[in-house]
C-alpha atoms as a PDB file:
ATOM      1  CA  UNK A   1       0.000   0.000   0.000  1.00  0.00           C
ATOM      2  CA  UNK A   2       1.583   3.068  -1.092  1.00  0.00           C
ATOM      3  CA  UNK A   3       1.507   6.457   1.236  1.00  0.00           C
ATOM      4  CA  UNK A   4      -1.462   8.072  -0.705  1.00  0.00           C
ATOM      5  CA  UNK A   5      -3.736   5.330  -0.226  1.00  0.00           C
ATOM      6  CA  UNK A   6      -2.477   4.942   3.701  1.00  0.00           C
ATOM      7  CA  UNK A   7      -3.318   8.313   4.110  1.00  0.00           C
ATOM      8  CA  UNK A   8      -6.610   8.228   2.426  1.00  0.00           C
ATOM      9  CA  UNK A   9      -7.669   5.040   4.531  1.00  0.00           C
ATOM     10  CA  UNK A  10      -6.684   7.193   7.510  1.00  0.00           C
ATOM     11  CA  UNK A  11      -9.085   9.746   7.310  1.00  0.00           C
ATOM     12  CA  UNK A  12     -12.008   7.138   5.973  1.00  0.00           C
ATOM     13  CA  UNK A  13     -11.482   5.353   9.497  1.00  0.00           C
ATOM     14  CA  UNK A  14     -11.432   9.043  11.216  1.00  0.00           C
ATOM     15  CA  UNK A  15     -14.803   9.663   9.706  1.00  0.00           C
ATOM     16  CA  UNK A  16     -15.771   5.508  10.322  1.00  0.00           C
ATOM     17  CA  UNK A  17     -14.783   5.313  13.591  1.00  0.00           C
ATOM     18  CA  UNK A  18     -16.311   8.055  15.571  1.00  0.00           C
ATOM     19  CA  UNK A  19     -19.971   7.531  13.965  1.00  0.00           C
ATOM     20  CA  UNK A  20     -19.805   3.366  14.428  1.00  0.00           C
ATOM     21  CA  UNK A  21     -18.747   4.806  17.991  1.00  0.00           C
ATOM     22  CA  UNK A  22     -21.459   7.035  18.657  1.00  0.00           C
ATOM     23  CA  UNK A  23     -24.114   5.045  17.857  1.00  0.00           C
ATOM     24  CA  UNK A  24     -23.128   2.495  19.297  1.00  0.00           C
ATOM     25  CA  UNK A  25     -23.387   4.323  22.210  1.00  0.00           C
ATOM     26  CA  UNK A  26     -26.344   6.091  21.562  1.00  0.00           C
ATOM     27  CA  UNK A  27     -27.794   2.745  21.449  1.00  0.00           C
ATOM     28  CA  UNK A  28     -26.409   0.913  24.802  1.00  0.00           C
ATOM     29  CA  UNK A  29     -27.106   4.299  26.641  1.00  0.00           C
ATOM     30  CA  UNK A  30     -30.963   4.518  25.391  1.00  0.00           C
ATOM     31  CA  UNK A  31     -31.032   0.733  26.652  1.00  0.00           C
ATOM     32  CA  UNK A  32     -29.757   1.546  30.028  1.00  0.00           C
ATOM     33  CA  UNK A  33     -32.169   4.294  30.541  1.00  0.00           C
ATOM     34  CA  UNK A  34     -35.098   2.225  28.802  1.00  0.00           C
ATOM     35  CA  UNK A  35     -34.392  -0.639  31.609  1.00  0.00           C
ATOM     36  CA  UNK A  36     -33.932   1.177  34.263  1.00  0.00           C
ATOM     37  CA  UNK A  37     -36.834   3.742  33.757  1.00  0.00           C
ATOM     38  CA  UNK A  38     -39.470   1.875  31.404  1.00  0.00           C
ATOM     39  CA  UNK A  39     -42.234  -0.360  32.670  1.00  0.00           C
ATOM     40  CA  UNK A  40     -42.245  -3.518  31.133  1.00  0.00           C
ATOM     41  CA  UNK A  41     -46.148  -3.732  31.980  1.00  0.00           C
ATOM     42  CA  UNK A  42     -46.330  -0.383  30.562  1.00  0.00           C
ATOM     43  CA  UNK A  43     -50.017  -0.211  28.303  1.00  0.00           C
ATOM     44  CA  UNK A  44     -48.968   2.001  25.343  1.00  0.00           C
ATOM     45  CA  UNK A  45     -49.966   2.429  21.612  1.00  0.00           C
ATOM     46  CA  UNK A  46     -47.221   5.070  21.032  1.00  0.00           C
ATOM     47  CA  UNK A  47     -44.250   5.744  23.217  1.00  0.00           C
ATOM     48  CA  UNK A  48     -41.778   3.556  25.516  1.00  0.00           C
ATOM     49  CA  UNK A  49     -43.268  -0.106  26.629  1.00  0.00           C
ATOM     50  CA  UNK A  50     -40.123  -2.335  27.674  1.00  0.00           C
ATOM     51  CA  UNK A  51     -40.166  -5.719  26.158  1.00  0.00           C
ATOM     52  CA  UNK A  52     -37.265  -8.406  26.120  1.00  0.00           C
ATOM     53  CA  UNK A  53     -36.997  -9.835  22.651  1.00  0.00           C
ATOM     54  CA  UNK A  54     -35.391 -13.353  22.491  1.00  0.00           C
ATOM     55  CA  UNK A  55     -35.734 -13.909  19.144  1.00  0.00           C
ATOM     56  CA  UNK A  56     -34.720 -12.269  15.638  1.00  0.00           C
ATOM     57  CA  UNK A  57     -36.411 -10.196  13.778  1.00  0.00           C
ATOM     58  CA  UNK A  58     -40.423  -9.367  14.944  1.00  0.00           C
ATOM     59  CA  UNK A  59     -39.402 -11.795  17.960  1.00  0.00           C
ATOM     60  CA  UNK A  60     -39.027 -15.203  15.982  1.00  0.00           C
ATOM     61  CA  UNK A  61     -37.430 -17.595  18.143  1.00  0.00           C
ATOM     62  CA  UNK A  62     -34.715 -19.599  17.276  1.00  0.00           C
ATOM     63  CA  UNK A  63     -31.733 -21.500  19.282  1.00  0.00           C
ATOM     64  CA  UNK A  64     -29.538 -19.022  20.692  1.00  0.00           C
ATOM     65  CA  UNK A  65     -26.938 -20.674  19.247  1.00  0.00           C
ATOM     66  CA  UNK A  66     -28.328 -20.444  15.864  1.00  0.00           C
ATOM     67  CA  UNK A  67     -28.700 -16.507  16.638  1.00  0.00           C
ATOM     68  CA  UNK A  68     -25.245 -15.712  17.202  1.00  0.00           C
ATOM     69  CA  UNK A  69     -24.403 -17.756  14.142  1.00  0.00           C
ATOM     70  CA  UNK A  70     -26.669 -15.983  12.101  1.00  0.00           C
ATOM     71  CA  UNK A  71     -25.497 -12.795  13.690  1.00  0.00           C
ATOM     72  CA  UNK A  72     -21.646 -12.983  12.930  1.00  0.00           C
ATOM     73  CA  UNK A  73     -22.212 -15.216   9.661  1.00  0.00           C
ATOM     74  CA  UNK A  74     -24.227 -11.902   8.191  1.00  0.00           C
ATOM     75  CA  UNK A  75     -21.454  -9.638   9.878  1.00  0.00           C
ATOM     76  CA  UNK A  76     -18.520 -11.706   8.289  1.00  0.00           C
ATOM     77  CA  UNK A  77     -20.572 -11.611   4.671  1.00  0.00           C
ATOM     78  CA  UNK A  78     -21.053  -7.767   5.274  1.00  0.00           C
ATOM     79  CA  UNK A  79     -17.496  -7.116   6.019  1.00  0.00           C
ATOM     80  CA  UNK A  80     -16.416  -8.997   3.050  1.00  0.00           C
ATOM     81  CA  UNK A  81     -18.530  -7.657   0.975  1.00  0.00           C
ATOM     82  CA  UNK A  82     -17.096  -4.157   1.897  1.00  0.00           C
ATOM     83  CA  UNK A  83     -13.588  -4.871   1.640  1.00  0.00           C
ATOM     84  CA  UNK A  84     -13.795  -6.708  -1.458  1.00  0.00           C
ATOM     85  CA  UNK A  85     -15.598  -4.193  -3.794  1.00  0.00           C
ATOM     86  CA  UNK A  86     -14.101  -1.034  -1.656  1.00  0.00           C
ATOM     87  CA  UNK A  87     -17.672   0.432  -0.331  1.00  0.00           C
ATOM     88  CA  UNK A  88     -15.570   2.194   1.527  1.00  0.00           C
ATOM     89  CA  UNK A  89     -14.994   4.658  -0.928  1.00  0.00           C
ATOM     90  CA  UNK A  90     -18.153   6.338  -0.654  1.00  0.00           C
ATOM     91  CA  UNK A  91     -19.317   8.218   2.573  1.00  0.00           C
ATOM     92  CA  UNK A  92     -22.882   7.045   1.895  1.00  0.00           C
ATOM     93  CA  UNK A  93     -21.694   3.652   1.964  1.00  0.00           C
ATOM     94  CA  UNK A  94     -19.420   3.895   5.033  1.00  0.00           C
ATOM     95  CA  UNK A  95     -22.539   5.707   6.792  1.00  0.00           C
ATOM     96  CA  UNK A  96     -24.713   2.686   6.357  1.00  0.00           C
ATOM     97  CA  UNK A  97     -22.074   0.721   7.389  1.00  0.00           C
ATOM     98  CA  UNK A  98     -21.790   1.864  10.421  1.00  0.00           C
ATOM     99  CA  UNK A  99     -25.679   2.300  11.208  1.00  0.00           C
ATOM    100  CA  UNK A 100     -26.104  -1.577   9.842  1.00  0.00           C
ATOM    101  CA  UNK A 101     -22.810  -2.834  12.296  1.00  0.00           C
ATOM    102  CA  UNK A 102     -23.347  -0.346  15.405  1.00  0.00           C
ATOM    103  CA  UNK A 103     -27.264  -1.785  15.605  1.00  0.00           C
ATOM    104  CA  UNK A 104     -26.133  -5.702  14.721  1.00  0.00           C
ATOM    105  CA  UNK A 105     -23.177  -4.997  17.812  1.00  0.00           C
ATOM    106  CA  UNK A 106     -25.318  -3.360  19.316  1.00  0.00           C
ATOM    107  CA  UNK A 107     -27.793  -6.095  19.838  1.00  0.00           C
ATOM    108  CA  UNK A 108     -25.711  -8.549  20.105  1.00  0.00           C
ATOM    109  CA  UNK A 109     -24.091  -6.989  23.414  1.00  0.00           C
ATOM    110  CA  UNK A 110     -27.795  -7.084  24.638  1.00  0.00           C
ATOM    111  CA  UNK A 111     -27.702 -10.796  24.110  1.00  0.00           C
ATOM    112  CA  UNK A 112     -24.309 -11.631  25.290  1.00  0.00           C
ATOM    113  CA  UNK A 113     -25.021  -9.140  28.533  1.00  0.00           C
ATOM    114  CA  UNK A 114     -29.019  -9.942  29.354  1.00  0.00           C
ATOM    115  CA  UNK A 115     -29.617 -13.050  27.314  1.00  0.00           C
ATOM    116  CA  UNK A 116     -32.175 -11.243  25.171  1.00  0.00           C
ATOM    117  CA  UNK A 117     -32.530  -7.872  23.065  1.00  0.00           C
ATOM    118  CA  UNK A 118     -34.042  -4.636  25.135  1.00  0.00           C
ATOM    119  CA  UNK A 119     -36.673  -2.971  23.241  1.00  0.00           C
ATOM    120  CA  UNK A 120     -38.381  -0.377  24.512  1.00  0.00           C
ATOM    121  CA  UNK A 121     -40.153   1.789  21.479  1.00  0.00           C
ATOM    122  CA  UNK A 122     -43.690   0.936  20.674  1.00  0.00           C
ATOM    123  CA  UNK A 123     -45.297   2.223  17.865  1.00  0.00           C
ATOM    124  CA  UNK A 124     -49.114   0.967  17.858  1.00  0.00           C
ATOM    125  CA  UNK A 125     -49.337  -2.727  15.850  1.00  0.00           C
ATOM    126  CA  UNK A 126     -45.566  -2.435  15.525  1.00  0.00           C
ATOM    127  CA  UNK A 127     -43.872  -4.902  17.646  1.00  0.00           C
ATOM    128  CA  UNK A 128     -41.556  -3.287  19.963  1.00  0.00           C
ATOM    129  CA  UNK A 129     -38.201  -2.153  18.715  1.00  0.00           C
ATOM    130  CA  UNK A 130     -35.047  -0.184  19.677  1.00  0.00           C
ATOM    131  CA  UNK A 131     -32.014   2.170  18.422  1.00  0.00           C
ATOM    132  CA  UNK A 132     -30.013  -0.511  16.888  1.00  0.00           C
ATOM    133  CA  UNK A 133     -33.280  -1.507  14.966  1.00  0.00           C
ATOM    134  CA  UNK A 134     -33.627   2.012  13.883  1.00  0.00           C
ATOM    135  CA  UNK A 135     -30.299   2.110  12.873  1.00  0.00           C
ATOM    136  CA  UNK A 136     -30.369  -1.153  11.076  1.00  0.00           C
ATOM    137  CA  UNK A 137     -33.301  -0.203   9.063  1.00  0.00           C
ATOM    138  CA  UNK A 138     -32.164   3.396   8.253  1.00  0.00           C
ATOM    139  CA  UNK A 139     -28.803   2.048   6.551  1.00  0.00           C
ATOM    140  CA  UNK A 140     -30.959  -0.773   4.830  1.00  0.00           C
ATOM    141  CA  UNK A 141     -33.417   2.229   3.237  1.00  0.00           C
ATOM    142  CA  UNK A 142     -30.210   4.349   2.558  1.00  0.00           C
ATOM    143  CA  UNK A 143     -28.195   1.912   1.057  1.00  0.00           C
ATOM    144  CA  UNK A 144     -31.067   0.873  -1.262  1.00  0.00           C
ATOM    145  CA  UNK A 145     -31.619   4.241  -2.270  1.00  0.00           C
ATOM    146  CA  UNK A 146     -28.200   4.494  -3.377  1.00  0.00           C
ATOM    147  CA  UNK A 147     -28.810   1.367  -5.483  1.00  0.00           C
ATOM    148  CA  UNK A 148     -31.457   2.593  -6.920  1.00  0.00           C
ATOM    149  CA  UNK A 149     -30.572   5.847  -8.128  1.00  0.00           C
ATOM    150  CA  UNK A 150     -26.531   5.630  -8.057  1.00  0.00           C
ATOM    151  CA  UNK A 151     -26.097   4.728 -11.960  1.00  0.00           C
ATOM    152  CA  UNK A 152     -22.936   2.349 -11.080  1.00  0.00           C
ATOM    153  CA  UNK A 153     -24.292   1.581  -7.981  1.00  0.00           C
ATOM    154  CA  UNK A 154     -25.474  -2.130  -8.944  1.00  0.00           C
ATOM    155  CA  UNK A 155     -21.655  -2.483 -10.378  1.00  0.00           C
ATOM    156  CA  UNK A 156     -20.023  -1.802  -7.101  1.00  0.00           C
ATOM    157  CA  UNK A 157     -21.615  -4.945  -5.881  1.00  0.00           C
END
């Protein structure tokens, strides 16, 4: 790697860095308040209800084995991905990045720490949800907007 390139990857992981950071713990410190200030028999269509998620995605259950499998297998494939077509190049890409791998960490320190995921935003029908799903979802609607309307965005994959 030449000393242009070094220097370039520097300030892509001074920019990376800091916001993965952040949210990250934007996310664990909205879960510490949620838990120790939300009622979990809490009656709400809109605001914070506290619910403890032990599943994946809308609360299906699985092994929790097979969760933090599926957790760091769609990590791994999302950090290859990045390194191998250089995503990093683009600040909209290295923004989702972060969002998607602050919320998957994120969640997965919930697990690892509690044994389940702290939600605590309700949103009437919606089930229950948190930050890192926030997050998640943002990078997932911003990322596929780039697709979409980036002309060599489908390329870069």
């Amino acid at each position: 790697m030449d000393r242009k390139e070094a220097t370039r990857l520097d300030r892509i992981w001074m920019f990376f860095a800091p916001l993965f950071l952040g949210l990250l713990a934007l996310d664990q410190i909205s879960k510490w308040w949620a838990v120790g200030n939300v009622d979990m028999a809490a009656d709400t269509d809109f605001g914070f209800s506290l619910a403890h998620n032990d599943g994946i995605v809308f609360g299906l259950n699985l092994p929790q084995w097979a969760v933090y499998a599926l957790t760091l297998s769609i990590l791994a494939l999302g950090v290859y991905l990045v390194l191998k077509n250089k995503m990093w190049e683009h600040r909209l890409h290295l923004v989702g990045f972060a969002l998607i791998l602050a919320g998957a960490i994120g969640n997965l320190i919930d697990r690892i720490h509690y044994g389940y995921v702290v939600d605590f935003i309700k949103v009437y029908w919606w089930p229950n949800f948190n930050l890192a799903d926030v997050f998640i979802v943002a990078a997932v609607v911003l990322l596929s907007w780039d697709i979409l309307f980036h002309e060599n965005a489908l390329d870069e994959l």
